[in-house]
N, C-alpha and C. Protein backbone atom coordinates (compact mmCIF):
# COMPACT_ATOMS: atom_id res chain seq x y z
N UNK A 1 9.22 11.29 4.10
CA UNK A 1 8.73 10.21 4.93
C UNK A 1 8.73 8.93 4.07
N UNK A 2 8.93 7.40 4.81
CA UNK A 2 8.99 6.52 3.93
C UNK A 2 7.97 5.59 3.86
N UNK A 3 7.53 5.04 2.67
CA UNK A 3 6.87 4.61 2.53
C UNK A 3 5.83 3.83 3.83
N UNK A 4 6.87 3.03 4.23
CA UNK A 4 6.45 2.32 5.73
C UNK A 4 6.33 2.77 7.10
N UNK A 5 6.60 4.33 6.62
CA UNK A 5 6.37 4.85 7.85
C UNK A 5 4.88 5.66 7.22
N UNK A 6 4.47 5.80 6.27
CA UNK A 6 3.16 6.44 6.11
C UNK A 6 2.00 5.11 6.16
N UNK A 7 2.22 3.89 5.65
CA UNK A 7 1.69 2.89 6.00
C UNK A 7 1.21 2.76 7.76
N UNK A 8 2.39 3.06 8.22
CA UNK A 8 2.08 2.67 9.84
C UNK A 8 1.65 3.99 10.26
N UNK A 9 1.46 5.06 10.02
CA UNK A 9 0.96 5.90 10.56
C UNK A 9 -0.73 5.96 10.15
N UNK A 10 -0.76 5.91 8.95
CA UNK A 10 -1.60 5.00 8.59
C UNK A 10 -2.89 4.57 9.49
N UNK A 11 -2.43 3.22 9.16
CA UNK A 11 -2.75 1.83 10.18
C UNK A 11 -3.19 2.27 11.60
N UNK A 12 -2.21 3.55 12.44
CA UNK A 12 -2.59 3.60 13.39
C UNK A 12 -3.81 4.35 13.54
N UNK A 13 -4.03 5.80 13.00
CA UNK A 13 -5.00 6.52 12.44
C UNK A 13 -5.81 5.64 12.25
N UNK A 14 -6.42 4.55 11.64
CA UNK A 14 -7.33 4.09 11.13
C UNK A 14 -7.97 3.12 12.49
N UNK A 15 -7.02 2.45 12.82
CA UNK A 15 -7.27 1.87 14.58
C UNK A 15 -7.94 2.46 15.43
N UNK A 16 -7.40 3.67 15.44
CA UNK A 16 -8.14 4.62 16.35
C UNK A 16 -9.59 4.97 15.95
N UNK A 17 -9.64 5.86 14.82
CA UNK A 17 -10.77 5.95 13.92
C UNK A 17 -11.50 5.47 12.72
N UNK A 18 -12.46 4.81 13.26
CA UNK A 18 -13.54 3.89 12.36
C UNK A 18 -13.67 5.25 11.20
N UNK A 19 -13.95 5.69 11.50
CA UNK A 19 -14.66 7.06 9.98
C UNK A 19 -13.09 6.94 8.95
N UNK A 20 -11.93 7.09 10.07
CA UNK A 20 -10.87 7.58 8.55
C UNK A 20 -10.52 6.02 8.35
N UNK A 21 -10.72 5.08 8.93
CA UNK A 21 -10.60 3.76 7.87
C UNK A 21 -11.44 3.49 6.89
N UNK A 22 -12.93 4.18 7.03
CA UNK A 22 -13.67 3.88 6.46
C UNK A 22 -13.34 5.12 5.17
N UNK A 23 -12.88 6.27 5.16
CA UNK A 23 -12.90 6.77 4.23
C UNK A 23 -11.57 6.46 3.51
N UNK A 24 -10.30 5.85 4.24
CA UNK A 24 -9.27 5.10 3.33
C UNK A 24 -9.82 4.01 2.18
N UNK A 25 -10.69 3.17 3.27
CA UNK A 25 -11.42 2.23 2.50
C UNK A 25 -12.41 2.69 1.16
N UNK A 26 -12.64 4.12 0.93
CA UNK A 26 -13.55 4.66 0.53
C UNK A 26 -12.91 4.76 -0.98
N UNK A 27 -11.58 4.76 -1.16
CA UNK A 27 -11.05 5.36 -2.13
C UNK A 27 -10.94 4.48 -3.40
N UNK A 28 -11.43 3.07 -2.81
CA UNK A 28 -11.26 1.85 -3.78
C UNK A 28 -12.51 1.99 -4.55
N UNK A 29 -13.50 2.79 -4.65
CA UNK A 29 -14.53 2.84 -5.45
C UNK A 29 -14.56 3.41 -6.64
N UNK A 30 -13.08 4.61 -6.65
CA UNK A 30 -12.67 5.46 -7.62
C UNK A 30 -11.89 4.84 -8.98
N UNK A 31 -11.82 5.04 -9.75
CA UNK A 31 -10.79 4.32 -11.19
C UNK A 31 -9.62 5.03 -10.59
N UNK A 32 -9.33 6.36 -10.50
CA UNK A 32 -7.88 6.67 -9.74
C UNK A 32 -7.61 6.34 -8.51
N UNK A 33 -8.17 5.09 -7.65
CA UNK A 33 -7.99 4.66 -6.43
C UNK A 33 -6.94 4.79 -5.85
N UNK A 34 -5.72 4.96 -6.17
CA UNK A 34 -4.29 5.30 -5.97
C UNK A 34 -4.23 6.57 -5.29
N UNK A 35 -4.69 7.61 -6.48
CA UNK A 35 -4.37 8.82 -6.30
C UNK A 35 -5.42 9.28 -5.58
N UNK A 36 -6.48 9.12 -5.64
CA UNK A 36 -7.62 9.48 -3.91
C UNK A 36 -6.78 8.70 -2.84
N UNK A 37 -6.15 7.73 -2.44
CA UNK A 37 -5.92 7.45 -1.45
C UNK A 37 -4.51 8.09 -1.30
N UNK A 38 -3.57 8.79 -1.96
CA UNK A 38 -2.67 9.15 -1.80
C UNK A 38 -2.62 10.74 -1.33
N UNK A 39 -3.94 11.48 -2.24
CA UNK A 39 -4.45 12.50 -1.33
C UNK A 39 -4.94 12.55 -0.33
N UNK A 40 -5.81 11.49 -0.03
CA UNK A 40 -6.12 11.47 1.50
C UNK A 40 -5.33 11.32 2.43
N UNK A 41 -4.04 10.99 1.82
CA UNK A 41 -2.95 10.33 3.19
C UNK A 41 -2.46 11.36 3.44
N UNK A 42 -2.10 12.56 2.23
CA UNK A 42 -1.58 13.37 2.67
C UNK A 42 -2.29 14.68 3.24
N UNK A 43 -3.92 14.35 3.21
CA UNK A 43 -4.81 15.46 4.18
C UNK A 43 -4.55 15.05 5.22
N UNK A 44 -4.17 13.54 5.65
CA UNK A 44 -4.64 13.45 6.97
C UNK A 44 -2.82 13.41 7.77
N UNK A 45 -1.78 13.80 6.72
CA UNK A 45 -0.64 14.24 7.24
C UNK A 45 0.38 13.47 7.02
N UNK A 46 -0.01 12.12 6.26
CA UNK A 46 0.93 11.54 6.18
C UNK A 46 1.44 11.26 4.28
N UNK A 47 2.14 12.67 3.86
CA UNK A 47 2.57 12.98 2.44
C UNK A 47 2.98 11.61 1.81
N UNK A 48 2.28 11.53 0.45
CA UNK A 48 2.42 9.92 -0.47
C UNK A 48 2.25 10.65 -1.48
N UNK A 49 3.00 10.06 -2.38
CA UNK A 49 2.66 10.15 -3.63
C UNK A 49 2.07 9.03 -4.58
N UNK A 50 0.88 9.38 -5.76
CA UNK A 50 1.19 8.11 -6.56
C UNK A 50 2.05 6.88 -7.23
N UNK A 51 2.98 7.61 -7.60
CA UNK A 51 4.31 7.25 -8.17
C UNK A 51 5.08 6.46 -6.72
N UNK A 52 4.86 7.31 -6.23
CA UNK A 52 5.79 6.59 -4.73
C UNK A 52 5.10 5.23 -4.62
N UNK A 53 3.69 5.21 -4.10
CA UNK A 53 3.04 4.35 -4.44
C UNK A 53 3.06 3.16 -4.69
N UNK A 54 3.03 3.26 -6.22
CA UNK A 54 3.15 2.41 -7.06
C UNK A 54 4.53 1.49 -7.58
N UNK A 55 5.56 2.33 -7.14
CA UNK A 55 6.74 1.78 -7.53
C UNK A 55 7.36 1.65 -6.69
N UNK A 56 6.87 1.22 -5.42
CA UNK A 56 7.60 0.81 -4.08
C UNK A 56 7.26 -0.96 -4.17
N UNK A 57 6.16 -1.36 -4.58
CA UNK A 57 6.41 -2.76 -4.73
C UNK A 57 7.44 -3.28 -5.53
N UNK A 58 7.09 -2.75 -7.34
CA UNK A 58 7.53 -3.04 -8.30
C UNK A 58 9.62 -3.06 -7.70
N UNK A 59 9.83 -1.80 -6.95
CA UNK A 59 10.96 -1.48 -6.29
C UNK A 59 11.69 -3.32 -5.84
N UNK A 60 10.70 -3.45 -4.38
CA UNK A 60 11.06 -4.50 -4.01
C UNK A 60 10.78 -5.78 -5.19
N UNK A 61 10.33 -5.88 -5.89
CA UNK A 61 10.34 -6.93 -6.60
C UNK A 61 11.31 -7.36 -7.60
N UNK A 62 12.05 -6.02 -8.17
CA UNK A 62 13.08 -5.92 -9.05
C UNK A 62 14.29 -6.31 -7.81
N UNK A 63 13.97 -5.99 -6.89
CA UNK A 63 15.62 -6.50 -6.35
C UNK A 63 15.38 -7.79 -5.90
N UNK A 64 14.71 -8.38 -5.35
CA UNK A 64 14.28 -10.15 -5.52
C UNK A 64 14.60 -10.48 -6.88
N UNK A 65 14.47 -10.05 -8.16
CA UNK A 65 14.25 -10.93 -8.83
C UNK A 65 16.24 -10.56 -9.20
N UNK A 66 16.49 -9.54 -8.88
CA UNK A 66 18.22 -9.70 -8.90
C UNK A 66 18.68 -10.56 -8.00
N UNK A 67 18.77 -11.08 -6.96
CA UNK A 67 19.16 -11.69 -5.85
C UNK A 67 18.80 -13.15 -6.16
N UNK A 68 17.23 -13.43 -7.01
CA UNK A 68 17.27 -14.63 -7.33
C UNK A 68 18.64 -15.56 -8.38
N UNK A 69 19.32 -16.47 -8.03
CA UNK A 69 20.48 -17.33 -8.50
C UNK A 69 21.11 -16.15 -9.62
N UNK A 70 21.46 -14.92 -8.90
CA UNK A 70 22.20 -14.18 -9.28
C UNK A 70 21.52 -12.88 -10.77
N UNK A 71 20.20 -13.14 -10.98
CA UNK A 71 19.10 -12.82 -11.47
C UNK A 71 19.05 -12.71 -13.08
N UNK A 72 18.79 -11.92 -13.85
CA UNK A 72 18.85 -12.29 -15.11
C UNK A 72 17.56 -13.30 -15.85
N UNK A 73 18.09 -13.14 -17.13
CA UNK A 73 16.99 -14.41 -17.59
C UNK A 73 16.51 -15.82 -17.44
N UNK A 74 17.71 -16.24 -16.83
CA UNK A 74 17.37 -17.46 -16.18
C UNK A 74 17.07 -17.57 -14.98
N UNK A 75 16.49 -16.54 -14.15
CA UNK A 75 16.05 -16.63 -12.60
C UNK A 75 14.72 -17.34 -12.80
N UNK A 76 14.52 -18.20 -11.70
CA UNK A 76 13.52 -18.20 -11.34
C UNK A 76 11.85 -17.51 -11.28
N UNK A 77 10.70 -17.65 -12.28
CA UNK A 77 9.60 -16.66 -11.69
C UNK A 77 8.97 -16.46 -10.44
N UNK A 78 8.92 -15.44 -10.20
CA UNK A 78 8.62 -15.05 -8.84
C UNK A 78 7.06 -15.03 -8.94
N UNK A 79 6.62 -15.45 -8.35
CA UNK A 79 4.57 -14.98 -8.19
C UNK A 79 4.43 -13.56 -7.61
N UNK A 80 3.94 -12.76 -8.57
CA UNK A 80 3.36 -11.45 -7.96
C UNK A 80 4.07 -10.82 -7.31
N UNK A 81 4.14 -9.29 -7.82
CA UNK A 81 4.98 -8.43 -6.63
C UNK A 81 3.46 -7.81 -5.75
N UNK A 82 4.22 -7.30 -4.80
CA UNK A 82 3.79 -6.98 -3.77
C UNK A 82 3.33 -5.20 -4.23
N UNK A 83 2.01 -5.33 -3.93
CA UNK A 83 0.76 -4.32 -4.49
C UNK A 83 0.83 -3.60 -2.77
N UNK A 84 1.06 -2.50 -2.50
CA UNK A 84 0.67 -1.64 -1.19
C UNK A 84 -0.55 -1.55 -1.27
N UNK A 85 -0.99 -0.82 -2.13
CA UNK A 85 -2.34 -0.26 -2.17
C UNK A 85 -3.19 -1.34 -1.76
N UNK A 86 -3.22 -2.45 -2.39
CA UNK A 86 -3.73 -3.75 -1.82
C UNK A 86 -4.07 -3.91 -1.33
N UNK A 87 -2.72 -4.34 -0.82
CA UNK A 87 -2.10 -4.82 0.63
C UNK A 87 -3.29 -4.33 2.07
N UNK A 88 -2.77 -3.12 1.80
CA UNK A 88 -3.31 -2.30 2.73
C UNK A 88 -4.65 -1.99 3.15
N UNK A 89 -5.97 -1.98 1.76
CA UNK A 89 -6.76 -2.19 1.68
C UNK A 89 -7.38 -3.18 2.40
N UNK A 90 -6.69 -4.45 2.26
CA UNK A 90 -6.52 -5.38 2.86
C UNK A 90 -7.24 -5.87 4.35
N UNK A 91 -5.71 -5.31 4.73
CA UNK A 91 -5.58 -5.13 5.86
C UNK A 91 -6.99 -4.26 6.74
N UNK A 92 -7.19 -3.01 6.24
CA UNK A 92 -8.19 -2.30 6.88
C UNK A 92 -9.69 -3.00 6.62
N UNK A 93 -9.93 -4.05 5.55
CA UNK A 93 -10.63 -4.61 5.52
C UNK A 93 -10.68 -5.25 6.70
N UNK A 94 -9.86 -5.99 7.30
CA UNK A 94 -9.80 -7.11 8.34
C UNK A 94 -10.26 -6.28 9.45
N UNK A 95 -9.78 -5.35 9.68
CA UNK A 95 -9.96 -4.52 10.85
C UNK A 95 -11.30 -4.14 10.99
N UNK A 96 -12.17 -3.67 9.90
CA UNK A 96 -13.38 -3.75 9.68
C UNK A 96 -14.27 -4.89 9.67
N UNK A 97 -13.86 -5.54 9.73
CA UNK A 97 -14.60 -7.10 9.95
C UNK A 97 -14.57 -7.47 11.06
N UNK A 98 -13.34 -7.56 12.16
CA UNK A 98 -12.97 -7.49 12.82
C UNK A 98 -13.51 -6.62 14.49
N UNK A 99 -14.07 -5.59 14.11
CA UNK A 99 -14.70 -5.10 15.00
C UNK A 99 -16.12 -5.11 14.55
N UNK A 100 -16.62 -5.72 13.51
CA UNK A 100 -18.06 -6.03 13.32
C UNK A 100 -18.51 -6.75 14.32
């Protein structure tokens, strides 16, 4: 399964149910916050790995920074790659605010 499809399955799960957003949200309290939320995704069916994870931003960011004026040392710096875990956190934050 790909990354963005466990994201949106995700997302939807969590829409539906206040408790499993709240226990996605739960996982940011841990130092392995990654890997609790990557087990939880895959209790609740949607298989992640840490590694997957983690190197799906870094992923997209290495090919931006190739594409930038042909990439190399003289590209352009890019601000920040793009963090899922974050991201996503994020996001379910809003949703939680949101129906406050």
């Amino acid at each position: 399964m790909e990354l963005q499809d466990v994201i949106v399955g995700l997302r939807h799960l969590a829409q539906k149910d206040p408790a499993v957003r709240d226990r996605l949200l739960a996982t940011q309290q841990y130092d392995n916050a990654q890997e609790k939320f990557c087990a939880l995704a895959t209790e609740l069916g949607f298989p992640l790995s840490a590694t997957e994870l983690a190197f799906a931003g870094e992923d997209d960011y290495a090919h931006m920074r190739r594409a930038t004026n042909g990439g190399g040392e003289s590209s352009p710096v890019l601000e920040g790659e793009d963090d899922y875990y974050d991201l996503f956190m994020s996001e379910l934050n809003a949703m939680k605010y949101a129906d406050a």
